[in-house]
Protein backbone atom coordinates (compact mmCIF):
# COMPACT_ATOMS: atom_id res chain seq x y z
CA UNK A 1 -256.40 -14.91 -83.94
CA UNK A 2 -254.41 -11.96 -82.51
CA UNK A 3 -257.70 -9.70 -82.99
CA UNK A 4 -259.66 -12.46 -81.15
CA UNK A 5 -257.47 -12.47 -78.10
CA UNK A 6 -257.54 -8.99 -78.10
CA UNK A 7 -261.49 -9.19 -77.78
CA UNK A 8 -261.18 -11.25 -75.26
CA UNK A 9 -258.62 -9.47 -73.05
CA UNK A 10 -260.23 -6.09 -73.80
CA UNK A 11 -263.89 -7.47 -72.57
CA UNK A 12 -261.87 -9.41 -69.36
CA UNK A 13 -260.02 -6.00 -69.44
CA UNK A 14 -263.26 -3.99 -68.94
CA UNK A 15 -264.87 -6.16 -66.51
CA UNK A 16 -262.15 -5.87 -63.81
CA UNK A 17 -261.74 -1.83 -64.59
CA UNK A 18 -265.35 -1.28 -64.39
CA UNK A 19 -265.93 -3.76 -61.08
CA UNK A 20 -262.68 -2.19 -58.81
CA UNK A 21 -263.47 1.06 -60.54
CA UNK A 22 -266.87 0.95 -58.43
CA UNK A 23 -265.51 -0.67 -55.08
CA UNK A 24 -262.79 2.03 -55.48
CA UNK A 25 -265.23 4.71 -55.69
CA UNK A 26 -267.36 2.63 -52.73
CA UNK A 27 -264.51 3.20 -50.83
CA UNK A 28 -263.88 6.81 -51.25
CA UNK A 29 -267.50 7.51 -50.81
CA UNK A 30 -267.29 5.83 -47.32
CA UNK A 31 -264.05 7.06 -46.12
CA UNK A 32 -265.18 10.77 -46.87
CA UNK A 33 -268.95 9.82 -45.15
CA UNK A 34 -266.80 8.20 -42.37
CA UNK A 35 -264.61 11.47 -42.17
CA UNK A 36 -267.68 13.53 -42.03
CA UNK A 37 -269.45 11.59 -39.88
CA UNK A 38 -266.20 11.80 -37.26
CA UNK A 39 -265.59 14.89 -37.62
CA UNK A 40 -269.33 16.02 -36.92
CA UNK A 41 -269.29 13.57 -33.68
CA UNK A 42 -266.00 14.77 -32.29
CA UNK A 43 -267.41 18.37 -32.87
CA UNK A 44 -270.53 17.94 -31.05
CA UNK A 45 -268.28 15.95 -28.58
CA UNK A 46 -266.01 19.45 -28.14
CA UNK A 47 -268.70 21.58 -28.07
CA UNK A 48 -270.57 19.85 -25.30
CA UNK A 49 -267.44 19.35 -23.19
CA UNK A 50 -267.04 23.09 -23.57
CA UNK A 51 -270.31 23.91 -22.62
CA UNK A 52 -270.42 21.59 -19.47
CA UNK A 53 -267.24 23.64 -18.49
CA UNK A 54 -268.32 26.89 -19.00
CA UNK A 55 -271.65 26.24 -17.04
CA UNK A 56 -269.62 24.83 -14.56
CA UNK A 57 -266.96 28.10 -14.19
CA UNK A 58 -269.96 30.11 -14.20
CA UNK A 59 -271.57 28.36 -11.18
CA UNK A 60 -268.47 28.64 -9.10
CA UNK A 61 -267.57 31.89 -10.13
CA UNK A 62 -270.91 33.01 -9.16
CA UNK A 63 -271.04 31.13 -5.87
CA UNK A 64 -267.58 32.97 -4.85
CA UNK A 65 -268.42 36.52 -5.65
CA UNK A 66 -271.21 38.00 -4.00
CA UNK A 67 -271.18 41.29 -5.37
CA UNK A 68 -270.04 42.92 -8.38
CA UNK A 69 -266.53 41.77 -9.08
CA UNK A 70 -265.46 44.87 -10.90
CA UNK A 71 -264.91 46.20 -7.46
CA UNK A 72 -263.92 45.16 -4.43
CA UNK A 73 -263.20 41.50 -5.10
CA UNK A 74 -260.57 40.11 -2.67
CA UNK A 75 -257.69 39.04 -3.45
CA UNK A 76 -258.87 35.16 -2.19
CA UNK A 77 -261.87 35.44 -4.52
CA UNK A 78 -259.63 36.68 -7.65
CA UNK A 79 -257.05 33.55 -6.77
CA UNK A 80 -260.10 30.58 -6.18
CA UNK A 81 -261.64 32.11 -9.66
CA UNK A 82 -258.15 32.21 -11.73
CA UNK A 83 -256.96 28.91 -10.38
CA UNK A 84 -260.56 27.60 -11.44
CA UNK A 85 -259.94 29.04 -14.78
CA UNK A 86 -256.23 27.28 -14.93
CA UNK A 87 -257.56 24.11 -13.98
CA UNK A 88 -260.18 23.68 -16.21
CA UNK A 89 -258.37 25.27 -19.17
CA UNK A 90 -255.83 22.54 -18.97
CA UNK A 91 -258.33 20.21 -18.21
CA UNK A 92 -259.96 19.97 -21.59
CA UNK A 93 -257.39 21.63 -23.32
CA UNK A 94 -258.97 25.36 -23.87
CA UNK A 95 -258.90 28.70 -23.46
CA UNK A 96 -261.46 29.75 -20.57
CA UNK A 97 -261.69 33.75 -19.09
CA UNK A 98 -264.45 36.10 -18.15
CA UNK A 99 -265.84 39.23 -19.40
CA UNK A 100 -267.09 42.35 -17.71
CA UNK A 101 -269.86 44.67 -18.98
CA UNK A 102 -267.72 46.93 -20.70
CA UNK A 103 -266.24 43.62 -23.22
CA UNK A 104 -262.84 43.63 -20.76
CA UNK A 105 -260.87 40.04 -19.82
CA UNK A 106 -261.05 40.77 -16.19
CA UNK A 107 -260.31 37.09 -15.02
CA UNK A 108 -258.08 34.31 -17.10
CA UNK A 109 -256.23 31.20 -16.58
CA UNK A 110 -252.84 33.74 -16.61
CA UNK A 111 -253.65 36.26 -14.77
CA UNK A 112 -251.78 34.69 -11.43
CA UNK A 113 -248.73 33.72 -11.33
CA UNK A 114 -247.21 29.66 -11.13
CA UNK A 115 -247.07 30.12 -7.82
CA UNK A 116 -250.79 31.41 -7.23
CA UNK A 117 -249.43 34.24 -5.08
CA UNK A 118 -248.62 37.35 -7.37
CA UNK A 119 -251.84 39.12 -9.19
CA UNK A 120 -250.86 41.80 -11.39
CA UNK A 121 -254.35 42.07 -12.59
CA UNK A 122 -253.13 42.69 -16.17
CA UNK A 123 -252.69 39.74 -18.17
CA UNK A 124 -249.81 39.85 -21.33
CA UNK A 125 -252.39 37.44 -23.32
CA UNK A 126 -255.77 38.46 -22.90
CA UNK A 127 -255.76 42.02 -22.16
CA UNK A 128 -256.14 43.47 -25.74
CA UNK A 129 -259.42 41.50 -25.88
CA UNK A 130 -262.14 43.56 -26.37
CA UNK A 131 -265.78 41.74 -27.18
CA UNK A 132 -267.70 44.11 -28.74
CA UNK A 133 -271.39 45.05 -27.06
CA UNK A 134 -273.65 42.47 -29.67
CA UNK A 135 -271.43 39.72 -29.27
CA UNK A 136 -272.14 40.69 -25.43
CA UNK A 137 -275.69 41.15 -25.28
CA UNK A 138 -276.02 37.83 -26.87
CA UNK A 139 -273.91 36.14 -24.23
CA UNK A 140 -276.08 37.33 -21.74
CA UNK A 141 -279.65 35.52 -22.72
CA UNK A 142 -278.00 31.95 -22.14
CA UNK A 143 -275.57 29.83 -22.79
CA UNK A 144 -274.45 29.67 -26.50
CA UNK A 145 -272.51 27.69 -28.94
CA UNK A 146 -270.73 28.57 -31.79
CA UNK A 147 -267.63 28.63 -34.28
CA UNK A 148 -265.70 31.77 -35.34
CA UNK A 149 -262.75 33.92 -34.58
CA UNK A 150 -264.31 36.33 -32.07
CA UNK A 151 -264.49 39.02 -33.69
CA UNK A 152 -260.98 38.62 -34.73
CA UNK A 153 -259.54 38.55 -31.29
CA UNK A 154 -258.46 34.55 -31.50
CA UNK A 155 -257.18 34.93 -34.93
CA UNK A 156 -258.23 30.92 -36.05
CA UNK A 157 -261.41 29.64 -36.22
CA UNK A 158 -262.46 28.64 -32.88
CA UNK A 159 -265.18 26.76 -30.93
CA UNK A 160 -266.62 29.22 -29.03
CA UNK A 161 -269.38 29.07 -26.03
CA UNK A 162 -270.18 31.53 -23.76
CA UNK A 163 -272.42 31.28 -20.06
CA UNK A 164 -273.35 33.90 -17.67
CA UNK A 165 -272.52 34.66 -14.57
CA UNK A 166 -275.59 35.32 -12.76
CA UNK A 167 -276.05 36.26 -9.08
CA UNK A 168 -280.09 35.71 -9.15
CA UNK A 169 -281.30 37.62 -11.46
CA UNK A 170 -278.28 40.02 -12.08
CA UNK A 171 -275.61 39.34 -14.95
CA UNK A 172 -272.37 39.37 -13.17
CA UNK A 173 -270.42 38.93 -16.69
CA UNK A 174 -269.56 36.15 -19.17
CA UNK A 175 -267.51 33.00 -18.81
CA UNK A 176 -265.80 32.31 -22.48
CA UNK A 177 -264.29 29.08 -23.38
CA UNK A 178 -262.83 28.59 -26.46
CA UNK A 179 -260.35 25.49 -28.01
CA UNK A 180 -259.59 25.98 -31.92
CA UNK A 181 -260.55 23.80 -33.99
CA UNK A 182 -258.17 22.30 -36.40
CA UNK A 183 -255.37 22.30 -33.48
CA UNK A 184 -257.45 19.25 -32.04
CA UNK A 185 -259.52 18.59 -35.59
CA UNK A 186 -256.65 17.75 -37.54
CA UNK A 187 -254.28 15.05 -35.74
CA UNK A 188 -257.80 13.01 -34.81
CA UNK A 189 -259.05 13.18 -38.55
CA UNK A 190 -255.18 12.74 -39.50
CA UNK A 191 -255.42 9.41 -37.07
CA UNK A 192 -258.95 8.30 -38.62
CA UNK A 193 -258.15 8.59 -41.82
CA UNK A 194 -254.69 6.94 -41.66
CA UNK A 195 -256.52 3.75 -40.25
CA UNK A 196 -259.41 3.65 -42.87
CA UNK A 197 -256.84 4.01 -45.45
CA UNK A 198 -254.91 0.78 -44.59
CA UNK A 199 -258.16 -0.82 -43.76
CA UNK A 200 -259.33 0.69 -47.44
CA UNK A 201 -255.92 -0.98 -49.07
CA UNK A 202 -256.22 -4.22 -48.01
CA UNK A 203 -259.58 -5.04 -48.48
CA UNK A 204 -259.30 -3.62 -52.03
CA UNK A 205 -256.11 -5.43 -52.70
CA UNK A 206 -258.10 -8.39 -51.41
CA UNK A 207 -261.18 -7.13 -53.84
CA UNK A 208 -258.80 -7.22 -56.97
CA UNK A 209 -258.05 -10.16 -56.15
CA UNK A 210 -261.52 -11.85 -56.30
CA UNK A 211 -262.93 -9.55 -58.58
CA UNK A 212 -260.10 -10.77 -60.68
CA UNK A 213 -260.67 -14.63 -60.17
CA UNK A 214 -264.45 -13.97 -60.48
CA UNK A 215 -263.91 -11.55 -63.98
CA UNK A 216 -261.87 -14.61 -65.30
CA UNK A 217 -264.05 -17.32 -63.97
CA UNK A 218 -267.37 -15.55 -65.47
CA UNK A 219 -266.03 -14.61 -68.99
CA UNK A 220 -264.05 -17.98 -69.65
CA UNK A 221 -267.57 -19.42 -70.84
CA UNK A 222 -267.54 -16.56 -73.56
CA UNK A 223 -263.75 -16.96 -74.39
CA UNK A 224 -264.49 -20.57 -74.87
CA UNK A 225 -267.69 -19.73 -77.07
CA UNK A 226 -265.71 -17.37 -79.30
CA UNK A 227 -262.95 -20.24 -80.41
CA UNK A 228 -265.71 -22.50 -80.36
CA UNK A 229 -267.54 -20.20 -82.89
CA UNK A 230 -264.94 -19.84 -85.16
CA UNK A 231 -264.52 -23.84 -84.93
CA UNK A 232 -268.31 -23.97 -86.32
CA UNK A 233 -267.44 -21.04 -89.27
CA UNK A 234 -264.91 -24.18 -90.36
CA UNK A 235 -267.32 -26.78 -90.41
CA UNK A 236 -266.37 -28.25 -87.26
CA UNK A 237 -268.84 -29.14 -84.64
CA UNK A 238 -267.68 -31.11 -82.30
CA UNK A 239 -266.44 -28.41 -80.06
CA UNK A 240 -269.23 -27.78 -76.80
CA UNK A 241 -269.19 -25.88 -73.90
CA UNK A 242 -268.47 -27.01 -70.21
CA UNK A 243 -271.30 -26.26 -68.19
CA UNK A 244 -269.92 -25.72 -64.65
CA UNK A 245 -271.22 -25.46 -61.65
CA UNK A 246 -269.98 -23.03 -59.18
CA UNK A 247 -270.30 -20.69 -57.11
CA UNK A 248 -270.09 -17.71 -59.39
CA UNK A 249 -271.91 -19.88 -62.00
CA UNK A 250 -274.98 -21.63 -60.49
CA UNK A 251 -278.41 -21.12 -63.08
CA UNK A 252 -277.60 -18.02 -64.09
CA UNK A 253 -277.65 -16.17 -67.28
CA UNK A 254 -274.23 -17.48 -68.66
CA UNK A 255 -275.14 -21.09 -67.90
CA UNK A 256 -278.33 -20.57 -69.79
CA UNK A 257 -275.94 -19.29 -72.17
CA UNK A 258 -274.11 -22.27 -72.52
CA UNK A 259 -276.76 -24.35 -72.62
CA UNK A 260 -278.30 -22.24 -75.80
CA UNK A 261 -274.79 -22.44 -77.17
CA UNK A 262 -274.41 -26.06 -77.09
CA UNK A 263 -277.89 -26.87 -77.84
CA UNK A 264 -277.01 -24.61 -80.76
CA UNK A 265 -273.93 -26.11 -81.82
CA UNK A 266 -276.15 -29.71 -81.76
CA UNK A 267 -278.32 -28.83 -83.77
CA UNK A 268 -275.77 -27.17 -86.09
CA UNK A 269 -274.00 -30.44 -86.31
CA UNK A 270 -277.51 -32.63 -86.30
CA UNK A 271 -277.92 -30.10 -89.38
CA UNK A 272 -274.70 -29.93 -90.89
CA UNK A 273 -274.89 -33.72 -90.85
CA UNK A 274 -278.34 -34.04 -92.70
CA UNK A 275 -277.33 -31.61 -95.19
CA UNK A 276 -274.25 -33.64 -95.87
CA UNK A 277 -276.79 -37.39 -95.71
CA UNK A 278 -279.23 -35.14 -98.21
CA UNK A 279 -276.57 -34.01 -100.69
CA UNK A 280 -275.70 -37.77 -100.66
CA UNK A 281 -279.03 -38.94 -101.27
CA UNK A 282 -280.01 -36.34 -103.80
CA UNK A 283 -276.72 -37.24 -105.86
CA UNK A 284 -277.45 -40.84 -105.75
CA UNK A 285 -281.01 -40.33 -106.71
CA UNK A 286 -280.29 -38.37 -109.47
CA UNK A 287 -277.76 -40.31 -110.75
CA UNK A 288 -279.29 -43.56 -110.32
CA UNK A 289 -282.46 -42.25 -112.69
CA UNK A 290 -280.00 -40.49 -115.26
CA UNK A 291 -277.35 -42.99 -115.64
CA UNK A 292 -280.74 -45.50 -116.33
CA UNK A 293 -282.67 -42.86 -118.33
CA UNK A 294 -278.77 -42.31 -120.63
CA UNK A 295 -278.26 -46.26 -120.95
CA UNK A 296 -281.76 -47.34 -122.27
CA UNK A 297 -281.91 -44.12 -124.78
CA UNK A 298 -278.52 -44.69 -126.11
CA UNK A 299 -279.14 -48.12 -126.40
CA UNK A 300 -282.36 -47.35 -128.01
CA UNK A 301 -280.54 -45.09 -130.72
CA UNK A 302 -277.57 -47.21 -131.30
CA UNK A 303 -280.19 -50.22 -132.08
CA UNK A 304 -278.65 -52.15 -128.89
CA UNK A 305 -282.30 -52.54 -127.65
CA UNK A 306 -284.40 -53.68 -130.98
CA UNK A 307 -287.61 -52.16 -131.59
CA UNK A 308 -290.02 -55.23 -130.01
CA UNK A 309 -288.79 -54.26 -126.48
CA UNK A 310 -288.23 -49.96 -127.02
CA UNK A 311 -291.72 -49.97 -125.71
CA UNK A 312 -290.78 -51.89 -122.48
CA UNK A 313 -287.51 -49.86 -122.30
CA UNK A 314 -289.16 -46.20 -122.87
CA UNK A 315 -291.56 -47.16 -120.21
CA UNK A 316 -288.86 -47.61 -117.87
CA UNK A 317 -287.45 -44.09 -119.05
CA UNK A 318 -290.89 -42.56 -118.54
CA UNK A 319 -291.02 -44.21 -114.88
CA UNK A 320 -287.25 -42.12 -113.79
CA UNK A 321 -288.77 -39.46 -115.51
CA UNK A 322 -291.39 -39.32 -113.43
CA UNK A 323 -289.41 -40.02 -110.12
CA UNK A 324 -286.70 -37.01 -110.95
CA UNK A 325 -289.73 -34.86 -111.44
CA UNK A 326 -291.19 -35.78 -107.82
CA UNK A 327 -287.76 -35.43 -106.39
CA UNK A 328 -287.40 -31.90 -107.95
CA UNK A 329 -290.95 -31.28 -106.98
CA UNK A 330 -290.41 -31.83 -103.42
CA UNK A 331 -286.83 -30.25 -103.05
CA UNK A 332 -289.24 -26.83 -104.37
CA UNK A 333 -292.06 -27.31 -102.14
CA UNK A 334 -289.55 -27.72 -99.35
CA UNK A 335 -287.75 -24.46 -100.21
CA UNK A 336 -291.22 -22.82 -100.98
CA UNK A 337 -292.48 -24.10 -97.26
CA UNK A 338 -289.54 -22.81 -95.49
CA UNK A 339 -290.06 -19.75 -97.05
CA UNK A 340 -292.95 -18.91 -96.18
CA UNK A 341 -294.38 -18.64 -99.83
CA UNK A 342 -296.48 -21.80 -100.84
CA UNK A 343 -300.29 -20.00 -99.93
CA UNK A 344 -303.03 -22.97 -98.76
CA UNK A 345 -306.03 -23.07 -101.36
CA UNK A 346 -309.39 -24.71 -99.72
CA UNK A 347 -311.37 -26.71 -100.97
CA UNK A 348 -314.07 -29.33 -100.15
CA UNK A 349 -313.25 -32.90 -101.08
CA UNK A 350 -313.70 -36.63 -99.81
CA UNK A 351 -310.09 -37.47 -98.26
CA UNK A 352 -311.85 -41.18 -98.49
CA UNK A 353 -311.47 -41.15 -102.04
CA UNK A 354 -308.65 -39.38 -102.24
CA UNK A 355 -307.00 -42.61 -100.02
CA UNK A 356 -309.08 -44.61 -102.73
CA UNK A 357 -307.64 -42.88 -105.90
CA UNK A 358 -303.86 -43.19 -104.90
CA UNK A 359 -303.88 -46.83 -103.58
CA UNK A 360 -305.10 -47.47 -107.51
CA UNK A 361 -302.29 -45.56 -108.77
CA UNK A 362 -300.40 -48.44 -106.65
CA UNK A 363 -301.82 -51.07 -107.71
CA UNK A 364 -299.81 -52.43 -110.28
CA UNK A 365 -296.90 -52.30 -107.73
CA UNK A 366 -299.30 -53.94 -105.17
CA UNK A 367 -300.39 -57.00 -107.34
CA UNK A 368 -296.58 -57.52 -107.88
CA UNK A 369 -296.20 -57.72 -104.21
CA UNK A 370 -299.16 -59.43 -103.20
CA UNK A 371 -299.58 -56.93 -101.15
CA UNK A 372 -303.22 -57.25 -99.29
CA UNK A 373 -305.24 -54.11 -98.70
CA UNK A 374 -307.67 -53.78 -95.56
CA UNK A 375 -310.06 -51.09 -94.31
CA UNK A 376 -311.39 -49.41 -97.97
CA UNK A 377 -314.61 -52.03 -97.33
CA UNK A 378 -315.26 -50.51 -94.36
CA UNK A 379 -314.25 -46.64 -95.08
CA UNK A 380 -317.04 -43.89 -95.11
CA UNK A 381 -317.00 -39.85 -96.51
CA UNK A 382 -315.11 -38.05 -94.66
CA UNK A 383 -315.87 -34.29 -96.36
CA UNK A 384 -312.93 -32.11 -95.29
CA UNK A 385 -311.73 -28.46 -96.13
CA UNK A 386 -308.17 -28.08 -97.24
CA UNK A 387 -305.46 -27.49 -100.03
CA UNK A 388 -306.79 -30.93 -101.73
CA UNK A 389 -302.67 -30.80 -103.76
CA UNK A 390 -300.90 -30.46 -100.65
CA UNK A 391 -303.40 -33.23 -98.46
CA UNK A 392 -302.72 -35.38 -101.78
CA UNK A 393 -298.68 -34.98 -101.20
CA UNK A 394 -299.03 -36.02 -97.88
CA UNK A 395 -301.74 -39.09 -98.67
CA UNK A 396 -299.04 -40.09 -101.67
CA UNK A 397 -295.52 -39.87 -99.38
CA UNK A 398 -297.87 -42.07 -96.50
CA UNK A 399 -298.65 -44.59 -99.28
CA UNK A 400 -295.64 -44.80 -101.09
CA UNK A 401 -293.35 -45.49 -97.74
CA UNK A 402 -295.88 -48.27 -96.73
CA UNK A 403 -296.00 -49.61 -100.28
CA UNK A 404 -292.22 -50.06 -100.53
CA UNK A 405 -291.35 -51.18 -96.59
CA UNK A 406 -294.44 -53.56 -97.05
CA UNK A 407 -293.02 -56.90 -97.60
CA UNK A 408 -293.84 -59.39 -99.97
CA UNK A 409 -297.07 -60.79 -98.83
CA UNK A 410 -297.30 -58.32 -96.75
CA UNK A 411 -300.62 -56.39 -95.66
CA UNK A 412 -301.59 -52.34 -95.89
CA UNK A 413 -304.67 -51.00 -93.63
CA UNK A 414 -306.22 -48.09 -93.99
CA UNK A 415 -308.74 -45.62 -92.07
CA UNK A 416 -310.41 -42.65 -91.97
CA UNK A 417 -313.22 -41.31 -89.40
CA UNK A 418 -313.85 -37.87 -88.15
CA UNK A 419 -315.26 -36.30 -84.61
CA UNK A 420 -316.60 -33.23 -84.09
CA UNK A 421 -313.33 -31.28 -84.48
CA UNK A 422 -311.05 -33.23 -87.07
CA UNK A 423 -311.22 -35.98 -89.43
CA UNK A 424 -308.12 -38.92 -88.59
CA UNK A 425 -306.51 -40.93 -91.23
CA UNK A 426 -304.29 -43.69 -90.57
CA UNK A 427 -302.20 -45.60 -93.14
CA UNK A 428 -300.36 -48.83 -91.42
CA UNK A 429 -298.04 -51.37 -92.97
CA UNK A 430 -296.44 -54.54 -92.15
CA UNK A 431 -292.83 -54.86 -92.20
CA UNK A 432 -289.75 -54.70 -89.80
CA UNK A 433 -291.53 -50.65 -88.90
CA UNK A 434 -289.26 -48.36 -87.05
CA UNK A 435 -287.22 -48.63 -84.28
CA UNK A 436 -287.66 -47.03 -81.07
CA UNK A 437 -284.58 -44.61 -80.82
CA UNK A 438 -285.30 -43.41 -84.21
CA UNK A 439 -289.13 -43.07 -84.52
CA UNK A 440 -289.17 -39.61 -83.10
CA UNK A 441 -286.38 -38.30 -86.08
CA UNK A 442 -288.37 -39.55 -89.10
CA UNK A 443 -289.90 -35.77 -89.60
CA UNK A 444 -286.98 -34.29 -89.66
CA UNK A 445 -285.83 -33.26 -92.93
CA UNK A 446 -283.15 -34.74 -94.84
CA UNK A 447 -283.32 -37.88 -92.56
CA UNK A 448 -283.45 -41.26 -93.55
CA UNK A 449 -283.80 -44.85 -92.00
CA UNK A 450 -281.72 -46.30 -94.41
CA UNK A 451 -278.65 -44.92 -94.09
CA UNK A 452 -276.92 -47.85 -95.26
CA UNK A 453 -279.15 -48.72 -98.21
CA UNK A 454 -279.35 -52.16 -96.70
CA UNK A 455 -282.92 -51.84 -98.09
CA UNK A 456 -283.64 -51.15 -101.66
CA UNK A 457 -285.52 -48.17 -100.80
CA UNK A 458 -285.49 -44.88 -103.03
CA UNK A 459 -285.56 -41.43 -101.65
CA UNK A 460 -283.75 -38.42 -100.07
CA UNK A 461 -285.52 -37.72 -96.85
CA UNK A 462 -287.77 -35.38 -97.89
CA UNK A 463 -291.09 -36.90 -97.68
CA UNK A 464 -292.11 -37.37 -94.15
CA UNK A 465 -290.21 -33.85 -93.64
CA UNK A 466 -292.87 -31.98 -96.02
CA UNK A 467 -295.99 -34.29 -94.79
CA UNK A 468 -295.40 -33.03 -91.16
CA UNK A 469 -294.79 -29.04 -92.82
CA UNK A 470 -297.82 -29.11 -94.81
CA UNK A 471 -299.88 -31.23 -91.94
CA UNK A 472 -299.33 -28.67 -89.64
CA UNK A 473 -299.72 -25.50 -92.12
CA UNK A 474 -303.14 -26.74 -91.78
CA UNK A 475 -303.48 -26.88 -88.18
CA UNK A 476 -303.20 -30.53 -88.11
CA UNK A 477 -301.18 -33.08 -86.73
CA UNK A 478 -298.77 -36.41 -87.87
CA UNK A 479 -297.74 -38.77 -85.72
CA UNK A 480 -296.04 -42.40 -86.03
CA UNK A 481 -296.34 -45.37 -84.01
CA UNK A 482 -294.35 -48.68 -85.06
CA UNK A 483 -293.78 -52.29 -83.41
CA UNK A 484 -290.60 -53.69 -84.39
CA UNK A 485 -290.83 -56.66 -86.35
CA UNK A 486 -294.41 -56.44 -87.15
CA UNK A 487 -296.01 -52.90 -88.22
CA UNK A 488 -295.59 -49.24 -88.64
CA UNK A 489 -298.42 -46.58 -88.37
CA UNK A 490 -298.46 -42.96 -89.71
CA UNK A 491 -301.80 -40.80 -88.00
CA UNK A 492 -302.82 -37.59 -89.47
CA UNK A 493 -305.36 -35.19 -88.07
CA UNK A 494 -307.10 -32.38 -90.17
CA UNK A 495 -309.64 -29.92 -88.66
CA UNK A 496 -312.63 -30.13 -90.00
């Protein structure tokens, strides 16, 4: 029992690791594609913003100076283009100053003063910054965007765009504007990331918690089939299944799971319950038979019985003989049929006279009875092809039911015409027949109307059970039809 919950946990165990395994993993995936995708906005967002700016410096600076600013710029020129530089650096946060042609900082956002009024024309920051002539040339084709250190000059990675200064077609110089990157990167990733991850924690503790009530909901059919199994290994079947309908359990493969299950389970017990009717049945008919068979022959040898009425006695004997053999007989066929290993032999015969030849081997039964017999003065041939021992068994069972359920006085009709495809025998008695609620379990084997022996009827189920097997070996069909009170009918088809 201990291994069994075990099982159970472990599979309930599983579910939930494997299912918030995967959101978990969900969720990583989309924070880092979220991170990504943030990071490569508020890039393209920086980069822009930089680019508008530098354009922007460019234009002005090249609207104030009219010749080449390396010399004779004004000092009114110098202040307009550094207090340019100082606004827009702390505008958007950056780094903005202009190169000559030699690769020299000649304007920057601290080369004047606080006060705007002192220009030393040296500045402390930017005047060991030397661009180097490719980095220049490029500069001059366009404006151009880019990350990187500058050659080393900025020491972290940077974005980086550069403009031209251009008075018509003449390169003035080169407006730079650089920010770096994780300075202004790293507190709006920091800030993005420390959202998603409380976002990310409570809708996976909220996840666990109906993955969990889902996990338990959806294996509790299978914990409940497991005890329910080991209920059936003990004999007991009275255990089923709850099929429940929900919404995590609405037609889906574990109610058609159930449903197997249970239909499973009735059948067991429909089974378990014949089995235990036919061991009954096959006791008392072989005890009946033996404990007759034992009485007469001992009586017979002790000289109980005198020898004028042995005869009548050992004729009696030979009778139970006779019926132990058929009930042996058809307990084999029945294992032979199920297995597959009783192999059809056909032949041609008249299944009239086969009807014919067994009501004789009635008759003595029938005169007792006064049983009347209709529908052999009207019969014709009917040639069919089939295993003429097995169609015999069936024709025999058919008669042998009707004979004993006929009543006294009673009547027995039989038929037998063919069409094109099949020939159709019918055998119909009078009697109380069948009732409704039980007419379609009469094939089954092991099965029995008289379950209380109310009738003296002899018999353990068997024979309607192996008439249907053989009947449809054949590629036939048996059917019954009854009328409470007044008749039962038994129709079997047989291709021709």
């Amino acid at each position: 029992m201990a291994r069994s919950k075990k099982i159970r946990a472990g599979l309930f165990r599983k579910y939930l690791l494997v299912t918030i395994s995967i959101i978990l993993a969900s969720f990583v995936f989309l924070g880092g594609a979220l991170l990504l995708l943030v990071s490569k906005l508020w890039m393209d967002e920086k980069m822009k913003l930089l680019s508008e700016n530098a354009v922007s410096v460019a234009q002005s600076t090249s609207n104030t100076l009219q010749n080449d600013f390396s010399s004779g710029v004004s000092l009114i020129s110098v202040q307009l283009i550094c207090n340019t530089l100082m606004q827009t650096s702390d505008a958007i946060d950056a780094d903005i100053f202009i190169i000559n042609h030699e690769g020299d900082v000649v304007f920057c956002k601290d080369t004047l003063q606080s006060n705007l009024s002192l220009y030393t024309g040296y500045c402390m920051v930017h005047g060991n910054y030397k661009i180097s002539p490719d980095t220049l040339k490029k500069s001059f084709g366009g404006v151009t965007g880019y990350t990187g250190d500058l050659d080393g000059m900025l020491g972290d990675i940077c974005f980086i765009v550069s403009a031209p200064v251009r008075a018509g077609d003449k390169v003035l110089g080169v407006v730079y504007a650089t920010q770096p990157i994780l300075d202004g990167l790293a507190p709006y990733v920091l800030g993005i990331f420390r959202m998603f991850f409380w976002a990310a924690l409570f809708a996976l503790a909220l996840a666990f918690i109906i993955v969990y009530l889902v996990s338990y909901k959806m294996t509790k059919p299978l914990r409940e089939m497991s005890q329910a199994a080991k209920q059936y290994a003990n004999g007991d079947f009275s255990k089923r299944i709850p099929v429940s309908k929900s919404l995590f359990m609405n037609n889906d493969e574990i109610e058609e799971l159930v449903i197997a299950f249970n239909s499973m389970a009735q059948a067991l017990a429909t089974l378990e319950m014949s089995r235990r009717s036919f061991v009954s049945n096959v006791s008392h008919e072989l005890k009946t038979p033996m404990t007759t068979i034992g009485g007469f022959i001992d009586g017979i040898l002790d000289g109980t019985i005198d020898s004028e009425r042995q005869n009548q006695y050992l004729k009696i004997v030979s009778d139970e003989v006779k019926r132990l053999s058929r009930l042996v007989t058809g307990m084999l066929n029945m294992s032979k049929l199920e297995a597959g290993e009783l192999d059809i032999n056909p032949v041609d015969f008249d299944i009239s006279e086969m009807l014919f030849r067994t009501l004789l081997g009635f008759e003595q039964l029938i005169d007792k009875k006064h049983i009347e017999i209709r529908g052999l003065d009207v019969i014709g041939t009917n040639p069919v092809t089939a295993d003429k021992d097995m169609i015999n068994q069936v024709v025999f069972n058919l008669l042998d039911n009707a004979v004993k359920f006929t009543p006294d006085g009673g009547y027995i009709e039989v038929s037998s015409k063919s069409d094109s495809e099949k020939v159709i025998v019918k055998i119909r008695n009078s009697g109380k027949g069948i009732p409704a609620e039980e007419i379609d379990k009469i094939f089954e084997r092991f099965y029995k109307l008289d379950k209380s022996r109310s009738f003296d009827v002899k018999g353990a189920g068997m024979g309607l059970y192996l008439c249907k097997t053989i009947v449809e070996l054949h590629g036939g069909q048996i059917t019954a039809r009854s009328t409470e009170g007044e008749f039962a009918e038994f129709i079997f088809t047989l291709p021709l």
